[in-house]
N, C-alpha and C. Protein backbone atom coordinates (compact mmCIF):
# COMPACT_ATOMS: atom_id res chain seq x y z
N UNK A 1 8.58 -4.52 28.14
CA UNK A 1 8.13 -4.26 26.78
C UNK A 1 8.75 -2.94 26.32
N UNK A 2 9.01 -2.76 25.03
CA UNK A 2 10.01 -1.48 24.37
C UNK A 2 8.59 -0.84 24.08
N UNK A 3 9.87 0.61 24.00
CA UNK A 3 8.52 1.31 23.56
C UNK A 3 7.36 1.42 22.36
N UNK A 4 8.44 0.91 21.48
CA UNK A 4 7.61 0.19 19.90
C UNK A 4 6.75 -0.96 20.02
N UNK A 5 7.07 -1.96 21.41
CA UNK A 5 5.99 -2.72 21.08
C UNK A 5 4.39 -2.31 21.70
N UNK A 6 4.73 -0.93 22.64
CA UNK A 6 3.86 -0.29 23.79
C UNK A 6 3.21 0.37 22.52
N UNK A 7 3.36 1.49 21.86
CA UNK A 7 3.00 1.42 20.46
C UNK A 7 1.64 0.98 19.70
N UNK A 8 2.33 0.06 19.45
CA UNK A 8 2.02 -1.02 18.35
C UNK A 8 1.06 -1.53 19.13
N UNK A 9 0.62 -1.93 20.67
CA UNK A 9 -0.24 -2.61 20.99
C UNK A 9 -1.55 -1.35 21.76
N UNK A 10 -1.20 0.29 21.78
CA UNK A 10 -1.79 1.38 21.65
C UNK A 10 -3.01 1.44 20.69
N UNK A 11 -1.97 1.76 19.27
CA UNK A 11 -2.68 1.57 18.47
C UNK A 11 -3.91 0.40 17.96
N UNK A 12 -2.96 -0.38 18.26
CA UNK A 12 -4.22 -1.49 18.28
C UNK A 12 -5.17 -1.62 18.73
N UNK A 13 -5.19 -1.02 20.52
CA UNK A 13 -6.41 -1.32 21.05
C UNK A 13 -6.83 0.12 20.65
N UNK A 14 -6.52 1.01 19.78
CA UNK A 14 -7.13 2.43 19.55
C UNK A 14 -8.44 1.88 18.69
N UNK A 15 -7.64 0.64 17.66
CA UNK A 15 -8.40 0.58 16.26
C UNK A 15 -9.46 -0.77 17.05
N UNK A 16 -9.31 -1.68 17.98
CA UNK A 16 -10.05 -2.40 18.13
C UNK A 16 -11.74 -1.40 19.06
N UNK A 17 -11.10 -1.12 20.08
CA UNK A 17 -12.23 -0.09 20.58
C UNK A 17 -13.04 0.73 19.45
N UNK A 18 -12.43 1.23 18.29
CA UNK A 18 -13.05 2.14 17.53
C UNK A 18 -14.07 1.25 16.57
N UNK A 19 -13.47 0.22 16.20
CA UNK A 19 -14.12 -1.16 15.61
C UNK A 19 -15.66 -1.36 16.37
N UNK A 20 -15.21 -1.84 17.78
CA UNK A 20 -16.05 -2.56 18.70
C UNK A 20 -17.12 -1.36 19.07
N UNK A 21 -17.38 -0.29 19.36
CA UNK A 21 -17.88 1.19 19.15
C UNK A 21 -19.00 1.17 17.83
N UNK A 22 -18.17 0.90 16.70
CA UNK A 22 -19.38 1.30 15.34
C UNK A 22 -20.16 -0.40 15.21
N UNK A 23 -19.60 -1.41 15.67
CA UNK A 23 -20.24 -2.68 15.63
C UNK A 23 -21.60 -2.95 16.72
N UNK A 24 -21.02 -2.07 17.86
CA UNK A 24 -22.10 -2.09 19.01
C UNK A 24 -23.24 -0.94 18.74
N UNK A 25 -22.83 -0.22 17.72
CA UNK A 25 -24.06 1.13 17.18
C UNK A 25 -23.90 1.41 18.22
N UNK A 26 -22.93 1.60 19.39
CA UNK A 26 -22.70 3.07 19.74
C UNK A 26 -21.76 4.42 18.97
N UNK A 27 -22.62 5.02 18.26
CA UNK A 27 -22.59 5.69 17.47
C UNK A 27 -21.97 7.02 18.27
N UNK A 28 -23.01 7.73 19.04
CA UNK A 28 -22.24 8.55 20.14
C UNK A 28 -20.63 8.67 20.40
N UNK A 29 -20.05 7.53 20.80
CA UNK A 29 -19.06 7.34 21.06
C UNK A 29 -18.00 7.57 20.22
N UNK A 30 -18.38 7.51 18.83
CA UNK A 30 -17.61 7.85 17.36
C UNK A 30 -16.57 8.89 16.79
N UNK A 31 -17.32 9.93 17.37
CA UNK A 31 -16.49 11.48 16.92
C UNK A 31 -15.15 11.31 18.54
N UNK A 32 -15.61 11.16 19.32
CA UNK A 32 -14.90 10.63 20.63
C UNK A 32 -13.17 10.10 20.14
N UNK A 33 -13.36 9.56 19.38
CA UNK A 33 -12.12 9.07 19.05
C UNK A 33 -11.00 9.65 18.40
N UNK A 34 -11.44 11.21 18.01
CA UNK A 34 -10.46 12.17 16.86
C UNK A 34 -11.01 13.42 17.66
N UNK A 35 -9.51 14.19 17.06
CA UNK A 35 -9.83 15.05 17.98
C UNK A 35 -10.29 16.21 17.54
N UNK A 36 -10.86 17.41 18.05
CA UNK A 36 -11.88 18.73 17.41
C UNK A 36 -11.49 19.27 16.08
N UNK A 37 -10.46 19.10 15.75
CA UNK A 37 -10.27 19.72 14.15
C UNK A 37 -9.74 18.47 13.27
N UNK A 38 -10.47 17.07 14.00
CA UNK A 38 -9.97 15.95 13.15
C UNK A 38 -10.18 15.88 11.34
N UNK A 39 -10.03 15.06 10.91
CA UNK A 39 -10.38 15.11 9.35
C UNK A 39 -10.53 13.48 9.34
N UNK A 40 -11.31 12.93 8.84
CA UNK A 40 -12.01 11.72 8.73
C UNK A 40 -12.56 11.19 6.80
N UNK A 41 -12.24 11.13 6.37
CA UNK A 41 -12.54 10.66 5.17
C UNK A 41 -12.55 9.10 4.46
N UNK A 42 -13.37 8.75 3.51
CA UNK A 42 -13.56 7.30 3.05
C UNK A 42 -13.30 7.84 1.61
N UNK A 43 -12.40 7.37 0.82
CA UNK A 43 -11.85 7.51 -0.30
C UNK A 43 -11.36 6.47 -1.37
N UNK A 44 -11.88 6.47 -2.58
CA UNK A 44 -11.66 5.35 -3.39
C UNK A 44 -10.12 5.26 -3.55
N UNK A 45 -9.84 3.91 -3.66
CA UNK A 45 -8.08 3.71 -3.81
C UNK A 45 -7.58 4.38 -4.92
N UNK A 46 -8.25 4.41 -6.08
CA UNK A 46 -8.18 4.73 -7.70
C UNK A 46 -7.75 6.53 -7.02
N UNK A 47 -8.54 7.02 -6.05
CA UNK A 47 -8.58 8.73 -6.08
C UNK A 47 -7.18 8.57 -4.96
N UNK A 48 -7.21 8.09 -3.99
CA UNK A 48 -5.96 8.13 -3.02
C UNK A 48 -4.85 7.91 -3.95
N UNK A 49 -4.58 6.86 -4.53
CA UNK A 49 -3.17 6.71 -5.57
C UNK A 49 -3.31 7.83 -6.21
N UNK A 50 -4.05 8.39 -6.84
CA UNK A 50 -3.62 9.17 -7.75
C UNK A 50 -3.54 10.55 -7.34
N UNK A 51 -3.67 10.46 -5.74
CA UNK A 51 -3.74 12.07 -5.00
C UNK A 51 -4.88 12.79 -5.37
N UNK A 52 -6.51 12.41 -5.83
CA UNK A 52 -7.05 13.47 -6.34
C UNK A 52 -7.91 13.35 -5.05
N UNK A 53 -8.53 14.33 -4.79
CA UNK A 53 -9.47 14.45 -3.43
C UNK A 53 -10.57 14.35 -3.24
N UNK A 54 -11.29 13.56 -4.30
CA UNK A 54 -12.63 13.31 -4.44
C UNK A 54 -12.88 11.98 -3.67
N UNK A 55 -13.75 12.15 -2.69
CA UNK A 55 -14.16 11.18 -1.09
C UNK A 55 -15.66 10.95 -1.27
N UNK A 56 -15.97 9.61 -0.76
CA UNK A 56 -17.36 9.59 -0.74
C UNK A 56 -17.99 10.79 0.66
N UNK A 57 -17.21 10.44 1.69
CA UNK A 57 -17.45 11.42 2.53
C UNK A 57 -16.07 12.05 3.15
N UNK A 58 -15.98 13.15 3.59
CA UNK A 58 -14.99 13.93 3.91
C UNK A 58 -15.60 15.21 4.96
N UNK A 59 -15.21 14.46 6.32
CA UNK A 59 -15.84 15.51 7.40
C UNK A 59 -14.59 15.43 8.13
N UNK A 60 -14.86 17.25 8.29
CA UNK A 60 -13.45 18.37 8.57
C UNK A 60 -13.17 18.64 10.06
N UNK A 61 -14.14 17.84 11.17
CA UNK A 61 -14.30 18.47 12.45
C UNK A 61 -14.52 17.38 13.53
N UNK A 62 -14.90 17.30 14.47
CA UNK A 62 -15.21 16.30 15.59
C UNK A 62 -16.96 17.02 15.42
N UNK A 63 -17.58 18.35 14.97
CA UNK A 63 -18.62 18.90 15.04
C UNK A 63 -19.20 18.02 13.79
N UNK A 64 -18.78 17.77 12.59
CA UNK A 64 -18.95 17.59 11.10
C UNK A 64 -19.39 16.14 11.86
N UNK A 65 -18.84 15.28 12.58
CA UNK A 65 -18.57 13.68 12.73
C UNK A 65 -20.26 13.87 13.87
N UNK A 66 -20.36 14.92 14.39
CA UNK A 66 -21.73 14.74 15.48
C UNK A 66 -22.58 14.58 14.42
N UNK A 67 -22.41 15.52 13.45
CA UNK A 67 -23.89 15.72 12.39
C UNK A 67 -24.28 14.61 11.54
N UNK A 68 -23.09 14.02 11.60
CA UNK A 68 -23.24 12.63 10.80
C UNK A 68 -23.80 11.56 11.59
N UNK A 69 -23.66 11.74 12.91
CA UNK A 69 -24.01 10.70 14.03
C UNK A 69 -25.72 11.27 13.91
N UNK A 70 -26.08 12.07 14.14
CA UNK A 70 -27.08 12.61 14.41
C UNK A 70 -28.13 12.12 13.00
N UNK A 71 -27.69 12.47 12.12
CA UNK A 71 -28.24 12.25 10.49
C UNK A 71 -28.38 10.60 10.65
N UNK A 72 -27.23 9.74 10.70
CA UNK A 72 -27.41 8.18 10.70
C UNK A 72 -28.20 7.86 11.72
N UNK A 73 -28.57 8.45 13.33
CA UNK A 73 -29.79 8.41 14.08
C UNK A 73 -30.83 8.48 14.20
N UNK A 74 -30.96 9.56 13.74
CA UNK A 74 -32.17 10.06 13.68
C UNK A 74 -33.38 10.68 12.65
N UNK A 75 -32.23 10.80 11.56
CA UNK A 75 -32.77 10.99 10.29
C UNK A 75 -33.03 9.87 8.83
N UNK A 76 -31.66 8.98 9.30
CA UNK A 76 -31.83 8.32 7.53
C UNK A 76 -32.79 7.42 7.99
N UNK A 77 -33.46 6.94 7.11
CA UNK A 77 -34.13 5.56 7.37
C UNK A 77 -34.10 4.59 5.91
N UNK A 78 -33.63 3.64 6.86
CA UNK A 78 -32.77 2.38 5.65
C UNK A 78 -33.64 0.87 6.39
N UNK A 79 -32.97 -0.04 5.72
CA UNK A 79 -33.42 -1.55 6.24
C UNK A 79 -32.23 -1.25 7.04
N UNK A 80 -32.64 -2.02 8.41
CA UNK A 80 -31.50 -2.45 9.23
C UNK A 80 -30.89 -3.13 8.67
N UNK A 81 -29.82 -3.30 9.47
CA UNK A 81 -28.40 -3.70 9.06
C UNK A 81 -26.88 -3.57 10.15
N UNK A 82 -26.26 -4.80 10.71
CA UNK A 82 -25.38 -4.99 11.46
C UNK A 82 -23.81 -4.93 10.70
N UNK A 83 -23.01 -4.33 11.40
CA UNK A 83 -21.71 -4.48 10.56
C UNK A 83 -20.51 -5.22 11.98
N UNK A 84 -19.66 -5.93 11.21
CA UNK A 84 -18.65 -6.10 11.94
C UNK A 84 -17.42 -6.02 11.04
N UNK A 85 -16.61 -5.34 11.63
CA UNK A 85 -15.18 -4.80 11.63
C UNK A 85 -14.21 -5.50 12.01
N UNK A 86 -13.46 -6.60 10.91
CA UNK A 86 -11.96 -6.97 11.24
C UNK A 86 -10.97 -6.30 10.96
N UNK A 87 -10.11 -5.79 11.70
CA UNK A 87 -9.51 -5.14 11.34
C UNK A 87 -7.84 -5.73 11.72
N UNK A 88 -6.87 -5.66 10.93
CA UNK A 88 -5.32 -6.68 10.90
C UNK A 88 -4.82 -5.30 11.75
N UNK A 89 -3.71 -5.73 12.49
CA UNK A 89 -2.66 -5.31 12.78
C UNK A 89 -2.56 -4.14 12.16
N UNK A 90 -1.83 -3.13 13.17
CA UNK A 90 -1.37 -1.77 12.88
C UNK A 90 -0.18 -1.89 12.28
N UNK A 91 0.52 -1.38 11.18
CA UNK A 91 2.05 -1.20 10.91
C UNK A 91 2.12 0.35 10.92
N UNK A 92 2.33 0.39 12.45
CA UNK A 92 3.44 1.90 12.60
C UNK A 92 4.14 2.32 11.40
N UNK A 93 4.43 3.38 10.94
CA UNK A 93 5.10 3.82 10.05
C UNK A 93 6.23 4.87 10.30
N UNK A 94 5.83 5.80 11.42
CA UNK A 94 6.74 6.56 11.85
C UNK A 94 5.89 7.50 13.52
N UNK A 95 6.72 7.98 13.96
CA UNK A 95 6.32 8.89 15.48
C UNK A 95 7.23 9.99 15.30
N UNK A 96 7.00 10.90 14.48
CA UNK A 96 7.53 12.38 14.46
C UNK A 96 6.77 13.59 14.97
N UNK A 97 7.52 14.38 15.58
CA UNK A 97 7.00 15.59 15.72
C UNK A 97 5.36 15.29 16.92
N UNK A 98 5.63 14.39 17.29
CA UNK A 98 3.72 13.79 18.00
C UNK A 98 3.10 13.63 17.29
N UNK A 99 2.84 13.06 16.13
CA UNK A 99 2.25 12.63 15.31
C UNK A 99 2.55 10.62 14.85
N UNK A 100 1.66 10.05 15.24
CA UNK A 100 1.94 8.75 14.68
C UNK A 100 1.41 8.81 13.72
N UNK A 101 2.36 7.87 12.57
CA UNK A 101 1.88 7.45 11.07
C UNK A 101 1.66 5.80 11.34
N UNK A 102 0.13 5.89 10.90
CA UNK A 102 0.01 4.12 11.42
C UNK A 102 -1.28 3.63 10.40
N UNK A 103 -1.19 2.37 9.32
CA UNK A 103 -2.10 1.89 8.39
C UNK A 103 -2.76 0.54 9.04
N UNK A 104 -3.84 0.09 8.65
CA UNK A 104 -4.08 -1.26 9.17
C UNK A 104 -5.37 -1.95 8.17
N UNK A 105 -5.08 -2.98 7.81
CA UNK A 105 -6.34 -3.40 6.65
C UNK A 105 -7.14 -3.63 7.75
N UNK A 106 -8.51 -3.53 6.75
CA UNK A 106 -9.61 -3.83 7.76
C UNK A 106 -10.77 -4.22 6.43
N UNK A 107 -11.51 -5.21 6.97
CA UNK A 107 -12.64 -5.71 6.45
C UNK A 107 -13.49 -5.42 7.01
N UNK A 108 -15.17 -5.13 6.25
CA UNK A 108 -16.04 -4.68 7.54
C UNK A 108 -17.69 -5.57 6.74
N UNK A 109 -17.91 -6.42 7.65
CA UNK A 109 -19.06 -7.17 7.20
C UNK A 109 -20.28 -6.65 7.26
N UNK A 110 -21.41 -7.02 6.45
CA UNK A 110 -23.03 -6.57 6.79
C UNK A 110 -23.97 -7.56 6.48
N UNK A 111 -24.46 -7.07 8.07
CA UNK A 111 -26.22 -8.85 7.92
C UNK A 111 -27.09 -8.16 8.41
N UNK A 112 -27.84 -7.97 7.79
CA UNK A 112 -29.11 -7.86 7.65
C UNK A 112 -30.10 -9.10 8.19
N UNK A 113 -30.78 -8.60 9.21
CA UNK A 113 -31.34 -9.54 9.79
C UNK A 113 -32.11 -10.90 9.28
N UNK A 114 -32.07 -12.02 9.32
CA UNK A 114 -32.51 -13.25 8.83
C UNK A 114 -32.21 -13.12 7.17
N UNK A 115 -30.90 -12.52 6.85
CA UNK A 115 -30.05 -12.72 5.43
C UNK A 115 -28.56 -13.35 5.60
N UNK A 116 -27.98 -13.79 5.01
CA UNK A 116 -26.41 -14.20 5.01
C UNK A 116 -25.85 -12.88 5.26
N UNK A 117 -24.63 -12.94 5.94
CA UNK A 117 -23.77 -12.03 5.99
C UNK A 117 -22.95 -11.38 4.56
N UNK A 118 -22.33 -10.55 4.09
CA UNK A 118 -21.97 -10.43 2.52
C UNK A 118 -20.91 -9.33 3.22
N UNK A 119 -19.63 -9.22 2.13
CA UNK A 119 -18.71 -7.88 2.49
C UNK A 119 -19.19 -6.73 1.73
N UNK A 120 -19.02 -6.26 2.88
CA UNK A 120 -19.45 -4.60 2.19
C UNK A 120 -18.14 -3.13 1.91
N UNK A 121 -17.33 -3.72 2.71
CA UNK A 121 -16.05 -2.75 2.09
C UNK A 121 -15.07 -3.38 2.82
N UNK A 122 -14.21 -3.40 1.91
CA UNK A 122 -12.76 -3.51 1.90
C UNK A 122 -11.59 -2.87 1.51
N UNK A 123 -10.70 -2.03 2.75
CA UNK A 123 -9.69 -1.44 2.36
C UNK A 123 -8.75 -1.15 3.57
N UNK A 124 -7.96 -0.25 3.55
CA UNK A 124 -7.02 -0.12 4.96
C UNK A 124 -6.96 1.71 5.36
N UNK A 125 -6.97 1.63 6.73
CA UNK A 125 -7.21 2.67 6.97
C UNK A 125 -5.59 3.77 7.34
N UNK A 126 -5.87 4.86 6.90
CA UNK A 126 -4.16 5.64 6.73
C UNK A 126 -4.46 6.64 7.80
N UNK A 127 -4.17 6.31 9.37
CA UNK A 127 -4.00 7.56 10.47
C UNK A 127 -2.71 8.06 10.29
N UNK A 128 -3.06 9.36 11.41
CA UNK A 128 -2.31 10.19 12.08
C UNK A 128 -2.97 10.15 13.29
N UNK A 129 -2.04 9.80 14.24
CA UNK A 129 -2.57 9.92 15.53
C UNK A 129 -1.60 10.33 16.36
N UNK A 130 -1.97 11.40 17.71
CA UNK A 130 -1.85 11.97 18.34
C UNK A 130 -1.74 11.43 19.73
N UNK A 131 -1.29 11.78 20.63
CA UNK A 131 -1.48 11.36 22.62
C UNK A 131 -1.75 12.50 23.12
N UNK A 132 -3.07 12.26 23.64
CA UNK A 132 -3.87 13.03 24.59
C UNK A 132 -3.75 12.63 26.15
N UNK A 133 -4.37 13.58 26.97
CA UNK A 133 -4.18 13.26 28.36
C UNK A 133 -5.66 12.00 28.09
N UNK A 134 -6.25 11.40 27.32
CA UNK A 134 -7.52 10.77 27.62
C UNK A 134 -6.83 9.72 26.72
N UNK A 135 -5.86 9.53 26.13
CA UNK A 135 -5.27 8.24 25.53
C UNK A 135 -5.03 8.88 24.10
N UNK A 136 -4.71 7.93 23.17
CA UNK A 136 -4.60 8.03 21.81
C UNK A 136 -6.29 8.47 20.82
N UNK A 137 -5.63 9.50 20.27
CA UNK A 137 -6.70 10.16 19.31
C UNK A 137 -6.50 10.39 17.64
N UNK A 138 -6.97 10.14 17.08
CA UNK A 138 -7.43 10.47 15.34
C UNK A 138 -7.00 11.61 14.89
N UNK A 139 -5.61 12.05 14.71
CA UNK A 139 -5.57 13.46 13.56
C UNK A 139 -6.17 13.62 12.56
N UNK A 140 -6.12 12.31 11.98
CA UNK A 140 -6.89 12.02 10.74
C UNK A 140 -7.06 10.36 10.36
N UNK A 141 -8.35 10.08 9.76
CA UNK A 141 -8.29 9.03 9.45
C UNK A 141 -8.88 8.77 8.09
N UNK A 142 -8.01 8.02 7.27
CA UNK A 142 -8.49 8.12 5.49
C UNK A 142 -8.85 6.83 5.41
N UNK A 143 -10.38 6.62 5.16
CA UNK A 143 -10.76 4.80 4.87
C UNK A 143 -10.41 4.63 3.36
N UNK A 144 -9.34 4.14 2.83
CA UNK A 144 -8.98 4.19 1.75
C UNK A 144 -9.33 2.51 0.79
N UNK A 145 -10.88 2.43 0.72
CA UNK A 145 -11.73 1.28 0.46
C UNK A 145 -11.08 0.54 -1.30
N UNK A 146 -10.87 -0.42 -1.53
CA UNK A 146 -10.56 -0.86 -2.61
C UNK A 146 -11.67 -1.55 -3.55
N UNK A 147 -12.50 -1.60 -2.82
CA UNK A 147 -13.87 -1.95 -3.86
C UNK A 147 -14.39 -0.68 -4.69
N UNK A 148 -14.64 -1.16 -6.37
CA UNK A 148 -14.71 -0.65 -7.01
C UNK A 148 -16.28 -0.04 -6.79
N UNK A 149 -17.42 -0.62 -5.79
CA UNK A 149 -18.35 0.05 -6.19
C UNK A 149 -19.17 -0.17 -4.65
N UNK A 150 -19.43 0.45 -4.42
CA UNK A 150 -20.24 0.34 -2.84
C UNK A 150 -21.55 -0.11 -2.48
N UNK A 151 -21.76 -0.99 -1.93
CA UNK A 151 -22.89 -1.49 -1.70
C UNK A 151 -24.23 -0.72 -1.16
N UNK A 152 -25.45 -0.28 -2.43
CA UNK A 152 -26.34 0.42 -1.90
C UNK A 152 -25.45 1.84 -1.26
N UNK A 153 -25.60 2.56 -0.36
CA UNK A 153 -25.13 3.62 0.09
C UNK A 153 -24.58 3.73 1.13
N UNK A 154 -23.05 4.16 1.50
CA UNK A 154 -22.60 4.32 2.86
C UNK A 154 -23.42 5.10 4.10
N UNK A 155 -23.91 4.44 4.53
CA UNK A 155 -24.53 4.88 6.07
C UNK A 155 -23.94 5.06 7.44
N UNK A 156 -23.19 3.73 7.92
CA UNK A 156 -22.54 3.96 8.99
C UNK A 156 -20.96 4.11 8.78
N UNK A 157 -20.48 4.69 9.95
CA UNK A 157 -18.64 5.05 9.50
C UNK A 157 -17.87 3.58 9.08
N UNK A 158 -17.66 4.16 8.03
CA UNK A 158 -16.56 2.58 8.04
C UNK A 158 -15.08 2.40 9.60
């Protein structure tokens, strides 16, 4: 196997583990995936095209990503609610400088117990990722959602 397809199937299992992680509400495990001065943001497509920087959420740290774990634990209280995460294929974009440029659409479902399943966001996610001695990690990750309006309130990480 070349090294582009070693890559390409990296990333993938970066984004499937990270998927399989927020679907199993192991939540813990979350900030785990980017590394201490990561940057993590969910951003309307309308604000990403047009470069302006207004994010539904925008946390600056692997510390910022605990508090959020901690807050969705132990603090919010909502109706339950299950999500699952499809997420397509990575398209690499570039490996400069140690930095991978890598996008991947992703759909992410929500059921609510004894309700139909319904989509709750849809968009593709824009890394930078890094190689650590513990595998591939999150420089940054921008959920760049194309739905015009969000269902009730974002709670768990997209």
């Amino acid at each position: 196997m070349n090294e582009r397809h070693m890559l390409q199937l990296q990333v993938d299992q970066l984004n499937a583990a990270y998927a399989s992680a927020l679907d199993e509400r192991r939540f813990d495990e979350w900030p785990g995936f980017f590394l201490e001065d990561a940057m993590y943001k969910v951003q309307a497509r309308e604000n990403f095209d047009r470069g302006l920087p207004l994010a539904l959420i925008a946390l600056e740290s692997r510390g910022m990503m605990k508090d959020r774990v901690y807050g969705v634990t132990q603090t919010i209280y909502h109706a339950p609610y299950y999500t699952r995460h499809v997420v397509g294929p990575a398209l690499v974009l570039g490996d400069e400088g140690g930095v991978v440029r890598a996008q991947a659409n992703y759909a992410v479902f929500r059921t609510r117990p004894g309700d139909a399943s319904e989509v709750y966001n849809v968009g593709r996610y824009m890394d930078e990722i890094v190689r650590t001695t513990e595998g591939l990690r999150f420089k940054s990750r921008t959920c760049v959602y194309d739905s015009e309006m969000v269902l009730n309130s974002l709670i768990y990480p997209i």
